[in-house]
C-alpha atoms as a PDB file:
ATOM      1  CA  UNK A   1      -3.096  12.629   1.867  1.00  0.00           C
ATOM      2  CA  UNK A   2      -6.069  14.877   3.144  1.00  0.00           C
ATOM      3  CA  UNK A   3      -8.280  16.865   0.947  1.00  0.00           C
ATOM      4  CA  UNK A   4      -5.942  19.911   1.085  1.00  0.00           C
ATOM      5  CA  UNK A   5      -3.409  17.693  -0.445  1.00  0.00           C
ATOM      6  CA  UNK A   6      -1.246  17.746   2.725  1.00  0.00           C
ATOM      7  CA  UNK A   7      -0.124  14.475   5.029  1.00  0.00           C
ATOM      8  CA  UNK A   8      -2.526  13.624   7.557  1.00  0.00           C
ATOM      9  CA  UNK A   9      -1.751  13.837  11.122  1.00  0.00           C
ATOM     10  CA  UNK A  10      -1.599  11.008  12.667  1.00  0.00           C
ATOM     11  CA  UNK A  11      -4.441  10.774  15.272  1.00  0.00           C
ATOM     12  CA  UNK A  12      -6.615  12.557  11.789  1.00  0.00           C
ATOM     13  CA  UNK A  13      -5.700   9.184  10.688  1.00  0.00           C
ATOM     14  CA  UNK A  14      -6.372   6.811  12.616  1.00  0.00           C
ATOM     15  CA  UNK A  15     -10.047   7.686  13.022  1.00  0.00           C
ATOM     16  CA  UNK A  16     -10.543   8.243   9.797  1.00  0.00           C
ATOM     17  CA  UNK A  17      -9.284   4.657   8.924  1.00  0.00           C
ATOM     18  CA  UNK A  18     -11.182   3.745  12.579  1.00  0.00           C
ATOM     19  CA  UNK A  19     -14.523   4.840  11.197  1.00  0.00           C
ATOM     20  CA  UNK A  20     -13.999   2.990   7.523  1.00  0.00           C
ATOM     21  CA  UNK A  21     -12.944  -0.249   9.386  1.00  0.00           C
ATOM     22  CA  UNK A  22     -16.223   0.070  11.469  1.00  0.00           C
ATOM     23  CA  UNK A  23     -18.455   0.988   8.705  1.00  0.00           C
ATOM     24  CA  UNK A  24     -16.880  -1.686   6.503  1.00  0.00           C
ATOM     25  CA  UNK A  25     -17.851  -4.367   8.727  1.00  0.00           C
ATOM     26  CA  UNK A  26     -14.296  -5.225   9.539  1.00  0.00           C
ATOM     27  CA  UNK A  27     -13.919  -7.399  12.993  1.00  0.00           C
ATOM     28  CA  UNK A  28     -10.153  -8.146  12.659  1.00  0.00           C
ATOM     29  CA  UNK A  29      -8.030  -5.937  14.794  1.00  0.00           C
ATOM     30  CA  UNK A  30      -5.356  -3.958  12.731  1.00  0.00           C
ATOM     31  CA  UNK A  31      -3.310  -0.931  12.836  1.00  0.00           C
ATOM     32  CA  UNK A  32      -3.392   2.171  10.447  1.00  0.00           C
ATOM     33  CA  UNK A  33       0.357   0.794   9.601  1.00  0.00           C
ATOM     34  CA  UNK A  34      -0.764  -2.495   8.104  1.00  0.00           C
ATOM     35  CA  UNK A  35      -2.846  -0.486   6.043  1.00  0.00           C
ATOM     36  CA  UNK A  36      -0.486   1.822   4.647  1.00  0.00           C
ATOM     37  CA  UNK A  37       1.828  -1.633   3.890  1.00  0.00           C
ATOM     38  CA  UNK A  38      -1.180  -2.671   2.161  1.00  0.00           C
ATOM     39  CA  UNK A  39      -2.245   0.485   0.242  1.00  0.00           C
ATOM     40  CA  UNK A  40       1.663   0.793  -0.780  1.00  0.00           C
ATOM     41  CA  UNK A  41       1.644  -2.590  -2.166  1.00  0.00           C
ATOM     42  CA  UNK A  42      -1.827  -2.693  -3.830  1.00  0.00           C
ATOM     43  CA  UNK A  43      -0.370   0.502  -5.553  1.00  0.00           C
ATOM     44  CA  UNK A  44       2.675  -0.423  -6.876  1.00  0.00           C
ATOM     45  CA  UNK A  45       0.663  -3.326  -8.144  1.00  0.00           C
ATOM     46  CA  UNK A  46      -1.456  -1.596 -10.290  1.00  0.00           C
ATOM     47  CA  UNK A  47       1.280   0.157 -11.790  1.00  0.00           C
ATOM     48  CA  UNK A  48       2.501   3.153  -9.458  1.00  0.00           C
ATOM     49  CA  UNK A  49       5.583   4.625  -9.246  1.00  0.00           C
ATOM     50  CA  UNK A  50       7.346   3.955  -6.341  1.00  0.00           C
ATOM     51  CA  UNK A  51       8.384   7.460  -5.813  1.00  0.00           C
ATOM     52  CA  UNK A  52       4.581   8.390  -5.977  1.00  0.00           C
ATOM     53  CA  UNK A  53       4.041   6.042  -3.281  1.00  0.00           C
ATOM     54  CA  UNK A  54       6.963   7.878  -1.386  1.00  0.00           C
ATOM     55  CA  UNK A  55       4.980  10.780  -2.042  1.00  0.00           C
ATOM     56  CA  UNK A  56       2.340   9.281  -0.673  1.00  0.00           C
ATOM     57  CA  UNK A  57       3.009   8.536   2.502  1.00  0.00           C
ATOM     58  CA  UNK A  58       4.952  11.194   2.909  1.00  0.00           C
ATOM     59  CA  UNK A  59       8.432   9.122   3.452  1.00  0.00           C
ATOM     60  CA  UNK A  60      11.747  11.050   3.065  1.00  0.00           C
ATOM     61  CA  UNK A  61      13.729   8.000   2.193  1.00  0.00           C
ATOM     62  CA  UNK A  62      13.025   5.788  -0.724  1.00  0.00           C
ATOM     63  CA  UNK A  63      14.470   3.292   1.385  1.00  0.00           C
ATOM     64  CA  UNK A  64      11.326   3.500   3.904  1.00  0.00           C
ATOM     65  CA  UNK A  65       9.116   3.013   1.645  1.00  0.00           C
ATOM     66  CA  UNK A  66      10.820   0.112  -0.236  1.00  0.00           C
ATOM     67  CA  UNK A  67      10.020  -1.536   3.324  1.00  0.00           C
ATOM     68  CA  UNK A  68       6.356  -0.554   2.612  1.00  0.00           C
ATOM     69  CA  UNK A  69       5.833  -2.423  -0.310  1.00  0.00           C
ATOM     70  CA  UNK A  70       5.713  -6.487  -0.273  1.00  0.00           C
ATOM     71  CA  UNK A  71       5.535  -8.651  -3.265  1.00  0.00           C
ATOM     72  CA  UNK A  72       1.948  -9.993  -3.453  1.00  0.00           C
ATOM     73  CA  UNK A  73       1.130 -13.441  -4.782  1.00  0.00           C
ATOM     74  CA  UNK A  74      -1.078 -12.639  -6.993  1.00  0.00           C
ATOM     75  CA  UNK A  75       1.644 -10.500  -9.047  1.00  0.00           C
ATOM     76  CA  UNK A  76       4.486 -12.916  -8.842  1.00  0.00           C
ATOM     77  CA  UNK A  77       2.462 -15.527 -10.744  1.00  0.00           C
ATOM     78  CA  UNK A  78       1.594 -12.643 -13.292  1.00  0.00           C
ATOM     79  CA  UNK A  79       5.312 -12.395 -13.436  1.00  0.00           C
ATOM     80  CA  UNK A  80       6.521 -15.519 -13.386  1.00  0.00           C
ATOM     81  CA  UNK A  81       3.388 -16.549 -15.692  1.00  0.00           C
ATOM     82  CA  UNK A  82       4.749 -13.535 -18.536  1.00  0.00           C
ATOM     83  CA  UNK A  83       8.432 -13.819 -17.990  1.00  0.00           C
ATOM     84  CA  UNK A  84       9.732 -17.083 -16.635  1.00  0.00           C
ATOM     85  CA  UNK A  85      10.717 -19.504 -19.674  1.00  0.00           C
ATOM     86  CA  UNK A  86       9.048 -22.346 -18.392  1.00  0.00           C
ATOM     87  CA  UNK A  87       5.903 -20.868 -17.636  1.00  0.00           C
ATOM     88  CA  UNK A  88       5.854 -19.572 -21.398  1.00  0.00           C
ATOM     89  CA  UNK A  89       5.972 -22.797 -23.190  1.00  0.00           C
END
């Protein structure tokens, strides 16, 4: 979302992220898509709502953004490590 609190247009966007990926040292090549996979999952992560993620990026469907969002290693062994039986022994 942009300052004003509204979506960002799409070529807004991708300089925006352009100029961070430059000024973050960043050589890998990448698409402001993979980044809005990645923001979606880091936030859900840390505790967001899905439908503030929705929100977010400004998705109709909950559906769409469910595709967004990918399970991150990291957080399935906190899962598995606080829920799984065998891991709790």
């Amino acid at each position: 979302m942009a300052n004003n609190g509204k979506p960002f247009r799409v070529a807004q966007l991708s300089e925006l992220v352009a100029k961070y990926i430059k000024r973050a040292g960043v050589r890998k090549q990448g698409a402001c898509n993979q980044y809005r996979h990645a923001a979606a999952t880091h936030m859900v992560d840390n505790g967001a709502d899905i439908r503030h993620v929705q929100a977010f990026l400004g998705h109709a469907d909950l559906s769409t953004t469910q595709v967004y969002v990918h399970v991150s290693m990291a957080k399935l062994k906190e899962v598995y490590n606080n829920t799984h039986p065998a891991a709790r022994r």
